[in-house]
Protein backbone atom coordinates (compact mmCIF):
# COMPACT_ATOMS: atom_id res chain seq x y z
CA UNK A 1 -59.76 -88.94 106.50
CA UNK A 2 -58.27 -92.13 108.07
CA UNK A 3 -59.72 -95.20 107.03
CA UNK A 4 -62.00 -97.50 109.12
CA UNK A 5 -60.24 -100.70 110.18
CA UNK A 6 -62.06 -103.91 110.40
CA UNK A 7 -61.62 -104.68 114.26
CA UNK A 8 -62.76 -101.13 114.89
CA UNK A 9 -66.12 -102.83 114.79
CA UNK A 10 -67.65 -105.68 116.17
CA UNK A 11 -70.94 -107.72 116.61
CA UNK A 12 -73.86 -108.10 118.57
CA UNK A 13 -72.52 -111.15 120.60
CA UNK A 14 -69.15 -109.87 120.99
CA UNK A 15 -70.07 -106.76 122.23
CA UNK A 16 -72.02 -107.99 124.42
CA UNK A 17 -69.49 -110.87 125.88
CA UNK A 18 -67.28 -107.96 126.82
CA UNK A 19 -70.06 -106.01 128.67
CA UNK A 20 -71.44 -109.36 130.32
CA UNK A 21 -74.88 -107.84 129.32
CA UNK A 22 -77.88 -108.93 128.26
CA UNK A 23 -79.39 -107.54 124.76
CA UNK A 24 -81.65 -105.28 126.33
CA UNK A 25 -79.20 -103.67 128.11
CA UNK A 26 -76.47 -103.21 124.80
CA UNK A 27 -79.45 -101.57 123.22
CA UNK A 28 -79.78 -99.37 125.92
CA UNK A 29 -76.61 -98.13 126.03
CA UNK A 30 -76.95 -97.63 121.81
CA UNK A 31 -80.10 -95.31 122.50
CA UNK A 32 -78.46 -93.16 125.11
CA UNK A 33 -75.35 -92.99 122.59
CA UNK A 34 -73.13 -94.52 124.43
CA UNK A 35 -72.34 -96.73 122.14
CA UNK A 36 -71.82 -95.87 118.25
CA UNK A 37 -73.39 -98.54 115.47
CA UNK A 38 -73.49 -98.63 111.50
CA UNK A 39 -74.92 -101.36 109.55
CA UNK A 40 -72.93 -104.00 108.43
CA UNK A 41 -71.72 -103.94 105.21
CA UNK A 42 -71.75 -107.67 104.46
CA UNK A 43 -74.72 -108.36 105.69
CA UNK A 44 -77.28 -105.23 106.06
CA UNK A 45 -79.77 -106.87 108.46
CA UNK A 46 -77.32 -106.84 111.12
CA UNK A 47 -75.58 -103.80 113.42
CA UNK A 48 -71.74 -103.96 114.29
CA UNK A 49 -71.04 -101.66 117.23
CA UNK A 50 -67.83 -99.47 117.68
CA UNK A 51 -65.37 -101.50 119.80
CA UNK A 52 -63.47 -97.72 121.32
CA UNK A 53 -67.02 -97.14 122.98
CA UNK A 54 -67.32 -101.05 124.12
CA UNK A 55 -63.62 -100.76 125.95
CA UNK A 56 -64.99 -97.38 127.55
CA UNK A 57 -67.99 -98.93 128.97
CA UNK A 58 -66.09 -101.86 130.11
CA UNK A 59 -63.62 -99.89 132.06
CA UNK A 60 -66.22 -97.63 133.46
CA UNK A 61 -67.85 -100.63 135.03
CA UNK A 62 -65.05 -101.43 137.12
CA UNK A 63 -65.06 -98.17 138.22
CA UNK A 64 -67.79 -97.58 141.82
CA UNK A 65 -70.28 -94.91 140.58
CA UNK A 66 -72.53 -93.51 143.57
CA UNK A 67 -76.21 -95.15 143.98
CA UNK A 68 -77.67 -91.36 143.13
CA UNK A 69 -75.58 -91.52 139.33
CA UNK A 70 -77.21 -95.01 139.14
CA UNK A 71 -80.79 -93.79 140.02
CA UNK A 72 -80.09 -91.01 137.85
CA UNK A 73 -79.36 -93.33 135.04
CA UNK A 74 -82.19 -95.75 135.26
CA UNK A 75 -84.50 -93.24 134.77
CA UNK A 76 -83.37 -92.20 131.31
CA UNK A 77 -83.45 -95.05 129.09
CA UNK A 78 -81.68 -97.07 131.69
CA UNK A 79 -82.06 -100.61 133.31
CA UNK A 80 -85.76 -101.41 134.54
CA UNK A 81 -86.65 -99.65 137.47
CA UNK A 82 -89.49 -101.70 138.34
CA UNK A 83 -90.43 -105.26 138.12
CA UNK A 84 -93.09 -105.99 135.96
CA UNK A 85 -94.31 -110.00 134.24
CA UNK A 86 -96.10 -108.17 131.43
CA UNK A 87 -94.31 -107.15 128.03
CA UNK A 88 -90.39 -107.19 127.76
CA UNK A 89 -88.72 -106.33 124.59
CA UNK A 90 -85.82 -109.08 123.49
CA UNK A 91 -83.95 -109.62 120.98
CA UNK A 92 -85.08 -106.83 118.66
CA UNK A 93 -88.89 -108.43 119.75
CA UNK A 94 -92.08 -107.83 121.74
CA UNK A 95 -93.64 -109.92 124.03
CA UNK A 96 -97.04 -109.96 125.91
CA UNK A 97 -96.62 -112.00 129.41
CA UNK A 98 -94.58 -114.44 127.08
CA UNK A 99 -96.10 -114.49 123.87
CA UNK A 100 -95.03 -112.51 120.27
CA UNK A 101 -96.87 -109.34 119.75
CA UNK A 102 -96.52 -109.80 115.99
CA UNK A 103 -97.86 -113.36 116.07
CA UNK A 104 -101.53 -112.41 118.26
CA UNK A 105 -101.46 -109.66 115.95
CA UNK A 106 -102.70 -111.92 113.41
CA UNK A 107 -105.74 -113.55 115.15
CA UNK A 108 -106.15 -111.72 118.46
CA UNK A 109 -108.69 -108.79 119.08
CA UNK A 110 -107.47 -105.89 121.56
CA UNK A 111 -109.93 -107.43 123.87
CA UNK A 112 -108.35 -110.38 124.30
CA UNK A 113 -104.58 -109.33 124.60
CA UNK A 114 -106.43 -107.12 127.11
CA UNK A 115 -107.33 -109.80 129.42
CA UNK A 116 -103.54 -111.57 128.50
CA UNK A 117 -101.50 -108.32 129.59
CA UNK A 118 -103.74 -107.98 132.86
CA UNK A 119 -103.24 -111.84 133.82
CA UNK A 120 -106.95 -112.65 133.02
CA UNK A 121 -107.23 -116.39 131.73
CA UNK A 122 -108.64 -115.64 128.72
CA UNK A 123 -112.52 -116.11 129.58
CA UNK A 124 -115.03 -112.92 128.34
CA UNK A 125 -116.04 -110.92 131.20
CA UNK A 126 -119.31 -109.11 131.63
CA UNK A 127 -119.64 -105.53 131.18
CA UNK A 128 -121.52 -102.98 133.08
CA UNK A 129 -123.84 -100.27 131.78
CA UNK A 130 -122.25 -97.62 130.63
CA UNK A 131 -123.65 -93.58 129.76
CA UNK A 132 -123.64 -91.97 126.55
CA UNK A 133 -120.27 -90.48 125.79
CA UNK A 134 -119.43 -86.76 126.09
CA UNK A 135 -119.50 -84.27 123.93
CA UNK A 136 -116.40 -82.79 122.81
CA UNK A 137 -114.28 -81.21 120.07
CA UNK A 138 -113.12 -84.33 119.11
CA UNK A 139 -111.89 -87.88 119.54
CA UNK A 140 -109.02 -86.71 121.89
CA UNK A 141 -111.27 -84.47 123.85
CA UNK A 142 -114.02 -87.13 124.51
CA UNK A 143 -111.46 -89.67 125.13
CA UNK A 144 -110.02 -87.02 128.38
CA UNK A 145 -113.97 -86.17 129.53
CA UNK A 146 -114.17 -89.89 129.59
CA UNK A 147 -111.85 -90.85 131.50
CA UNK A 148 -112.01 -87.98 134.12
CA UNK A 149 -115.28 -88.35 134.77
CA UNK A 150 -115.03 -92.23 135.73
CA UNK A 151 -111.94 -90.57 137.52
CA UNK A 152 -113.97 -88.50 140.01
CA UNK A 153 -116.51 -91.23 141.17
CA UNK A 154 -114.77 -94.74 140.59
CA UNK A 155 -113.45 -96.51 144.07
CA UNK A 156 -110.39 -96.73 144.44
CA UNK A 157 -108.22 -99.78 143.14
CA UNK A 158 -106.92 -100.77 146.39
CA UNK A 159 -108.25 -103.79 148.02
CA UNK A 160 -110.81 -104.41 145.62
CA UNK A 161 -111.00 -108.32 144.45
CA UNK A 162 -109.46 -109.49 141.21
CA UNK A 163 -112.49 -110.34 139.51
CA UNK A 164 -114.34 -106.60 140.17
CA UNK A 165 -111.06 -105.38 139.09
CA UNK A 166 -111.20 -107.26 135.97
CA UNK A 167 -114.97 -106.20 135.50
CA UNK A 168 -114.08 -102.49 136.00
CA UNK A 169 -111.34 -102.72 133.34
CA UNK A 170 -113.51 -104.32 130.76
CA UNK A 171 -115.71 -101.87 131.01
CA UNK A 172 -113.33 -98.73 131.12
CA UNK A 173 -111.86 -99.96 127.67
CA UNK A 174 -115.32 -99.89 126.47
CA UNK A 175 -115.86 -96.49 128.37
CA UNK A 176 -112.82 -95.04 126.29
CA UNK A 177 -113.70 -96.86 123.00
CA UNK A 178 -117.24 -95.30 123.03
CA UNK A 179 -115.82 -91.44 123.57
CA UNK A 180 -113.65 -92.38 120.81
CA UNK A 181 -116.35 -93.40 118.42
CA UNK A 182 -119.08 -90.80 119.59
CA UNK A 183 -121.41 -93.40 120.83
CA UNK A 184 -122.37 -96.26 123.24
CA UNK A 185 -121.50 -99.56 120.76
CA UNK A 186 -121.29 -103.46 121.08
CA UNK A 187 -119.29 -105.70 119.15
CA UNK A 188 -115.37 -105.83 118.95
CA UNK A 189 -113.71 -102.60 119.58
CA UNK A 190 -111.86 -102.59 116.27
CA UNK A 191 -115.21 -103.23 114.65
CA UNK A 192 -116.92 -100.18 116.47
CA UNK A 193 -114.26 -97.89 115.42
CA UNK A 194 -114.10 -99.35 111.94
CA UNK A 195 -118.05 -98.26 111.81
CA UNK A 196 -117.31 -94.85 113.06
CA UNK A 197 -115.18 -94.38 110.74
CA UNK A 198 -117.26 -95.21 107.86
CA UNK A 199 -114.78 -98.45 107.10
CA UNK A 200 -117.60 -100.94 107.76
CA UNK A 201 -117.21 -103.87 110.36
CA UNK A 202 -115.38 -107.45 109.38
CA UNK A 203 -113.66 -105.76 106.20
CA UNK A 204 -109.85 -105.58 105.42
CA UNK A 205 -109.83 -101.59 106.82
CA UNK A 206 -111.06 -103.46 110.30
CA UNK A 207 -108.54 -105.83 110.15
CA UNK A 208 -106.30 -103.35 109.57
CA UNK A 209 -107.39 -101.20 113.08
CA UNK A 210 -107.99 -104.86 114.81
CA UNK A 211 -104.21 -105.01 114.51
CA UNK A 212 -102.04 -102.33 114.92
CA UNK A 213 -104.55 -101.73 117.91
CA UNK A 214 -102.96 -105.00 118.79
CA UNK A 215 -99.49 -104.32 118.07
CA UNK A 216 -99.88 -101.14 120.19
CA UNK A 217 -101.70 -102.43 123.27
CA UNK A 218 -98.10 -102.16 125.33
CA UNK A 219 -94.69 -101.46 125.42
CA UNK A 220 -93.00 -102.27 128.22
CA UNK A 221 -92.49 -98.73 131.10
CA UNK A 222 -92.85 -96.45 128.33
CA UNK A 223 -93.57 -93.01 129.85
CA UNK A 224 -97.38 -93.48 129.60
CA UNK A 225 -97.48 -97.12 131.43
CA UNK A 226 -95.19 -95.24 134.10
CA UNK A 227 -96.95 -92.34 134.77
CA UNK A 228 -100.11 -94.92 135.23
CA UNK A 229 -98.17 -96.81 137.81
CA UNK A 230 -97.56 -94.08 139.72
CA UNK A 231 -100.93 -93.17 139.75
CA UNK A 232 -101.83 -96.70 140.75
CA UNK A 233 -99.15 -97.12 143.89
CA UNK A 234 -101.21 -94.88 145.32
CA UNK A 235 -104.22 -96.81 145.15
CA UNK A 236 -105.97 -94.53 142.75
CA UNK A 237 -108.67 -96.09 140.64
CA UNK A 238 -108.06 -98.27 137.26
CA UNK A 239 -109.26 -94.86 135.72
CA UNK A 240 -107.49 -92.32 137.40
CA UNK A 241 -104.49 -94.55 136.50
CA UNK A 242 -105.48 -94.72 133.19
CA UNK A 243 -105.94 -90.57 132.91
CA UNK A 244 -102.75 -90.18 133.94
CA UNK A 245 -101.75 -92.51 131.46
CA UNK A 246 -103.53 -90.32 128.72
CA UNK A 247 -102.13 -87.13 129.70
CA UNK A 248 -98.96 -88.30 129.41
CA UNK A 249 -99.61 -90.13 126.06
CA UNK A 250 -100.62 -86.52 124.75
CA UNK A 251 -96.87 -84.99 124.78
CA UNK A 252 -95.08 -84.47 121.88
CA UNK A 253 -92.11 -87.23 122.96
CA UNK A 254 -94.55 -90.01 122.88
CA UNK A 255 -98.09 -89.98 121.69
CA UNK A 256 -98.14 -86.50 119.74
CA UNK A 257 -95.59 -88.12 117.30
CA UNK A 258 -97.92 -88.51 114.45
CA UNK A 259 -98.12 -84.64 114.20
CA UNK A 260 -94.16 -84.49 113.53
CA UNK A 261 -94.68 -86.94 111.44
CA UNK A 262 -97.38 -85.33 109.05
CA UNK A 263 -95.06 -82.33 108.87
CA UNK A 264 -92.14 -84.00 108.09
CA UNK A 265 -94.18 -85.66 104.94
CA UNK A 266 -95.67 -82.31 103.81
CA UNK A 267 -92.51 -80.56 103.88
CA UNK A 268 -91.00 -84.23 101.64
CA UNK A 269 -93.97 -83.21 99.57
CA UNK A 270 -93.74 -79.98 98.44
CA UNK A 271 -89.87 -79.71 98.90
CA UNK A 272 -89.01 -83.17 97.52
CA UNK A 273 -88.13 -86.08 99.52
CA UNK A 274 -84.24 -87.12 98.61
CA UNK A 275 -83.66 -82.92 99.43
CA UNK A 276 -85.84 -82.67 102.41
CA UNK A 277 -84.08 -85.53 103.92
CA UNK A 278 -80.70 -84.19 103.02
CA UNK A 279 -81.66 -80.68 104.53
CA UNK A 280 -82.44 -82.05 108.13
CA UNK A 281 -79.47 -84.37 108.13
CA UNK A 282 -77.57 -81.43 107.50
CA UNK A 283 -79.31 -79.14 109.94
CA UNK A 284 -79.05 -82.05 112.47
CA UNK A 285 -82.79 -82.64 112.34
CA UNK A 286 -84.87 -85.09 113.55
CA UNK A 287 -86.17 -87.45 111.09
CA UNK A 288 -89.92 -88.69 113.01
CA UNK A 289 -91.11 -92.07 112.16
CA UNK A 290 -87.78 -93.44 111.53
CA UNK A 291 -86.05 -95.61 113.57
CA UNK A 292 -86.42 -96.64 117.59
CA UNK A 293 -83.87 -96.70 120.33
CA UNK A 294 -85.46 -100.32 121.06
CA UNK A 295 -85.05 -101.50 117.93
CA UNK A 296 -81.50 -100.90 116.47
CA UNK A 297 -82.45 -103.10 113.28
CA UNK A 298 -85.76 -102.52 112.95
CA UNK A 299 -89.82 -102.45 114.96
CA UNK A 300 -90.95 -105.15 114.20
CA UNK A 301 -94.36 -103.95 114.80
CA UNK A 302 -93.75 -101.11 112.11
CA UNK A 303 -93.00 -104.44 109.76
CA UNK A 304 -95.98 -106.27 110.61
CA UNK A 305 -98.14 -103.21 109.12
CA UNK A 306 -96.93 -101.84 106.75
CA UNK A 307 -96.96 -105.66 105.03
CA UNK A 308 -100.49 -105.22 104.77
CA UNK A 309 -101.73 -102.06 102.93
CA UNK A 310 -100.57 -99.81 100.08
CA UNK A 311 -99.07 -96.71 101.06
CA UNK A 312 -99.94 -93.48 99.23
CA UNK A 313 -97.71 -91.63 97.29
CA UNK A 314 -96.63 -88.95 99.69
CA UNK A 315 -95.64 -91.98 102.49
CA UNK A 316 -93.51 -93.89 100.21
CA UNK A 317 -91.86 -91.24 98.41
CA UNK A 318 -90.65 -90.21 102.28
CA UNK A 319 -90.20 -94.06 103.22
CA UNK A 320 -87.96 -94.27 99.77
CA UNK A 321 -85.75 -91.32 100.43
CA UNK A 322 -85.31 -91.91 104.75
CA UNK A 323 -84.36 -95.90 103.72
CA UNK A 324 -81.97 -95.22 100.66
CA UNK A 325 -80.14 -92.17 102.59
CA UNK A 326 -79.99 -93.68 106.23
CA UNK A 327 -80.62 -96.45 106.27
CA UNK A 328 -83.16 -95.90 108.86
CA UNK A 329 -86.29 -98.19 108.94
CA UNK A 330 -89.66 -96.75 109.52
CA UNK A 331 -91.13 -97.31 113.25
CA UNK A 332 -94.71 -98.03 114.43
CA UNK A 333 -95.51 -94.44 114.52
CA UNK A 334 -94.53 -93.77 110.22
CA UNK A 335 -97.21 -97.19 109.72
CA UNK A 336 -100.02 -95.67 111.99
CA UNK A 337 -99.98 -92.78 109.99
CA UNK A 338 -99.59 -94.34 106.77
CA UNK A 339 -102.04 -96.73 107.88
CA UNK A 340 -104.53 -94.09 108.48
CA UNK A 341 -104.11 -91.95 105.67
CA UNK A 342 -104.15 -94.71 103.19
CA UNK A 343 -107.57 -95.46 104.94
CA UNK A 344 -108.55 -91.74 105.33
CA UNK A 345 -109.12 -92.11 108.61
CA UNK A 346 -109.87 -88.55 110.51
CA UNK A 347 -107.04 -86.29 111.30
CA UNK A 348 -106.86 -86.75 114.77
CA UNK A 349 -107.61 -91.15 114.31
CA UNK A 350 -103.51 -91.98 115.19
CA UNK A 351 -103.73 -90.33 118.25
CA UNK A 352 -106.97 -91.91 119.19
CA UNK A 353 -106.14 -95.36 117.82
CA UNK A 354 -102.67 -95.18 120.02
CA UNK A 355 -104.84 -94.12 123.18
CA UNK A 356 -107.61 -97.12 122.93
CA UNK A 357 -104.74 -99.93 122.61
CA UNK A 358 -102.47 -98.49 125.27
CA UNK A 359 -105.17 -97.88 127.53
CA UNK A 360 -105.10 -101.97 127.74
CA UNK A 361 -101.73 -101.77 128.87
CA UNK A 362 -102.41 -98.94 131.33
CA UNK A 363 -105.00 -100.93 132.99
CA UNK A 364 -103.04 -104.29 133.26
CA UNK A 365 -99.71 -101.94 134.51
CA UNK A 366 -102.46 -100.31 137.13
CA UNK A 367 -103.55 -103.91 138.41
CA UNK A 368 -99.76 -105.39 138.91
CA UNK A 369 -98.29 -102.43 140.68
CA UNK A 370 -101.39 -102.66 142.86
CA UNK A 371 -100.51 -105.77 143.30
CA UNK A 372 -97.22 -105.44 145.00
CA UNK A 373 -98.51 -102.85 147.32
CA UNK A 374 -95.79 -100.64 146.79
CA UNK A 375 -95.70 -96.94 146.89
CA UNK A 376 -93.33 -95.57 144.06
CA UNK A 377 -91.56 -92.68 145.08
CA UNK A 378 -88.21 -91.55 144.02
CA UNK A 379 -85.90 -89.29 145.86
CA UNK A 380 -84.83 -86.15 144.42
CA UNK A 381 -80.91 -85.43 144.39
CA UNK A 382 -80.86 -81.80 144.60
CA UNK A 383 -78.73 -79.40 143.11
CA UNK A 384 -80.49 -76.24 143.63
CA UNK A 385 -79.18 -72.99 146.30
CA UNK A 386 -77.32 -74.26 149.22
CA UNK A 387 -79.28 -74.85 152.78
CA UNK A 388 -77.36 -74.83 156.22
C-alpha cells in the first residue's frame, strides 16, 4: 500500500481557510462524507481532514450549481434552511439562545431552559388545571394520547398573545410530563419523574434525569424541531406542533435510537465486545451510540453524563471495545441508555426521557416560526413519468 504523506492531511483552520467556511459548515460537509477525517496522531483530541477532498470542494464552488441541487442539498445535512435565534451548534458546542448547554446543565431545571429556548425572561409562569392522564400501554403511548387530545381542542397558535402562549406551553410540558409519569404531579419535572420511577425526589438519580433532560431540551432543526415547525407555519396549536414533533421523534433515525443501541450491547454481551465490534466493521455495520455527524471530536453532552455515574458492566465493556478499535466516542444517545440502565429505569424511560426535554424545544421552535408568519413549503423537483 502507498504510504500516507504528511500534507495529505491538514487541520481544522486550514481546511477551513481554503473553503472560506465557517465550522459548522466543514462539519457538514464531514457528515455527508464529503470530506474524509482521521484523528491526529500527535495530538488525539484533534481531527485533520484529507486535503484531495478539500481541493474538490474548493473547485466545485467555483463551479454554478442550479438553485434546485442547492435546495436539494440543504435539506440533507446541509446549510440552515431556516432562521432560527434559539440553539446553534459551534465549535464542536451547544448553545441555548447564547448560553452553553453543558454549563445550565449543572444548575438549571428543564423548566427553566424551557422558558430560555422560548424567549421567556426567566420569571415562573402559572399553570392551568390540567386532567388526569390517559391510560395507555405505556409511557410512549400516554405521552401520544396526551398530546393528541390537547391537539383536537387547543386554539390555534396564530394570533394568540405572547404571554397566553407562554401559559399554554407551561402547561403542555406539564401535560406531557404527567402522561409520562402516570399521574397529575407538582414539583420539578425531573423530580416527578424521579418519583415515578421509584428514584425518590432531590437525590443523585434526580440529578441525574434533571440533567440530561437538560442537555436534551434542543438541538438545533433536528428532524423533530422541523417537523414541529411545519406544523406551526400553519398556525396549528403549540400541541399539534408538538405531536408532530413526537411522531417524528418515534422513528428509528432519531428518537428510536436507544433500541439499536440495546441490541448492539446484547449482541457485545453474549458475543464479546472486541469481536462484536470487529464483526460489524467488517460487515460495514453501524455502530449506534457512537459518534455524531455534529460532533467530529466528540458530544459534548454525551461527556457531561457519562462524568457522573458508573456504568454497568455490559456498557463499558462496549464503550471499551468501540473507543480502543475506532476511535469513536460515545454520543448522547450510548449515556441515556447507560444512564438509565445503571439507574434501572423502565425499558421504554430513554425514549420517554428524550420526548419530555425535546418537547421544550418543540414548543419554543413552534412560538418563533409563528413568529415570522411564514408558511414553510418547499417545492418538489420532480423526476417522476413525463407530462406534456
Amino acid at each position: 500500500m502507498p504510504q500516507t504523506k504528511a500534507n495529505d492531511w491538514i487541520g481544522a483552520d486550514e481546511a477551513r481557510e481554503r473553503l472560506g467556511v465557517r465550522p459548522q459548515t466543514l462539519y457538514a460537509y464531514v457528515s455527508r462524507g464529503r470530506v474524509q477525517t482521521r484523528i491526529d496522531p500527535g495530538d488525539p483530541r484533534r481531527s485533520l481532514y484529507r486535503s484531495a477532498d478539500i481541493a474538490a470542494l474548493v473547485q466545485r464552488k467555483t463551479r454554478s450549481r442550479k438553485a434546485s441541487e442547492v435546495a436539494a442539498g440543504a435539506i440533507a445535512w446541509g446549510e440552515p434552511v431556516l432562521v432560527s435565534a434559539i440553539t446553534t451548534i459551534s465549535q464542536g458546542r451547544l448553545f441555548y439562545r447564547g448560553r452553553d448547554a453543558i454549563e445550565l446543565a449543572e444548575t438549571e431545571t428543564l423548566e427553566s431552559v424551557a422558558r430560555l429556548l422560548r424567549g421567556g425572561h426567566g420569571a415562573a409562569l402559572k399553570r392551568t388545571d390540567r386532567p388526569q392522564p390517559p391510560e395507555g400501554a405505556g409511557m410512549t403511548a400516554r405521552a401520544f394520547l396526551a398530546l393528541a387530545a390537547r391537539a383536537g381542542v387547543d386554539a390555534p397558535a396564530l394570533g394568540r398573545h405572547p404571554l397566553a402562549l407562554a401559559v399554554e406551553a407551561a402547561t403542555l410540558l406539564d401535560v406531557l410530563t404527567d402522561a409520562i409519569a402516570g399521574e397529575v404531579g407538582g414539583g420539578a419535572i425531573h423530580n416527578r419523574l424521579a418519583f415515578a420511577w421509584g428514584l425518590g425526589p432531590g437525590g443523585p438519580g434526580a440529578d441525574l434525569v434533571r440533567r440530561v433532560l437538560v442537555l436534551l431540551a434542543d438541538h438545533e432543526l433536528n428532524p423533530s424541531a422541523f417537523a414541529a415547525r411545519v406544523a406551526a407555519s400553519t398556525g396549528a396549536s403549540l400541541a399539534a406542533a408538538s405531536l408532530a414533533g413526537l411522531a417524528t421523534l418515534s422513528g428509528p433515525r432519531h428518537g428510536g435510537a436507544p433500541a439499536a443501541i440495546r441490541g448492539f450491547a446484547a449482541e457485545a454481551a453474549q458475543g464479546g465486545a472486541r469481536a462484536v465490534v470487529a464483526s460489524r466493521l467488517a460487515e460495514d455495520r453501524l455502530l449506534p451510540g457512537f459518534g455524531h455527524q455534529l460532533y467530529p471530536d466528540k458530544d459534548p453532552r454525551a461527556a457531561a453524563l457519562l462524568d457522573r455515574f458508573k456504568l454497568t458492566s455490559e456498557m463499558a465493556s462496549l464503550r471499551a471495545a468501540v473507543e480502543d478499535i475506532t476511535g469513536l466516542p460515545p454520543n448522547i444517545d450510548f449515556a441515556l441508555v447507560a444512564m438509565s440502565d445503571a439507574l434501572k429505569l423502565p425499558r421504554d424511560a430513554p425514549f420517554a426521557l428524550f420526548a419530555t426535554a425535546r418537547c421544550a424545544g418543540w414548543i419554543a421552535h413552534a412560538i418563533e416560526q409563528g413568529q415570522t408568519g411564514a408558511l414553510i413549503r418547499p417545492r418538489a423537483r420532480y423526476v417522476g413519468v413525463e407530462v406534456a
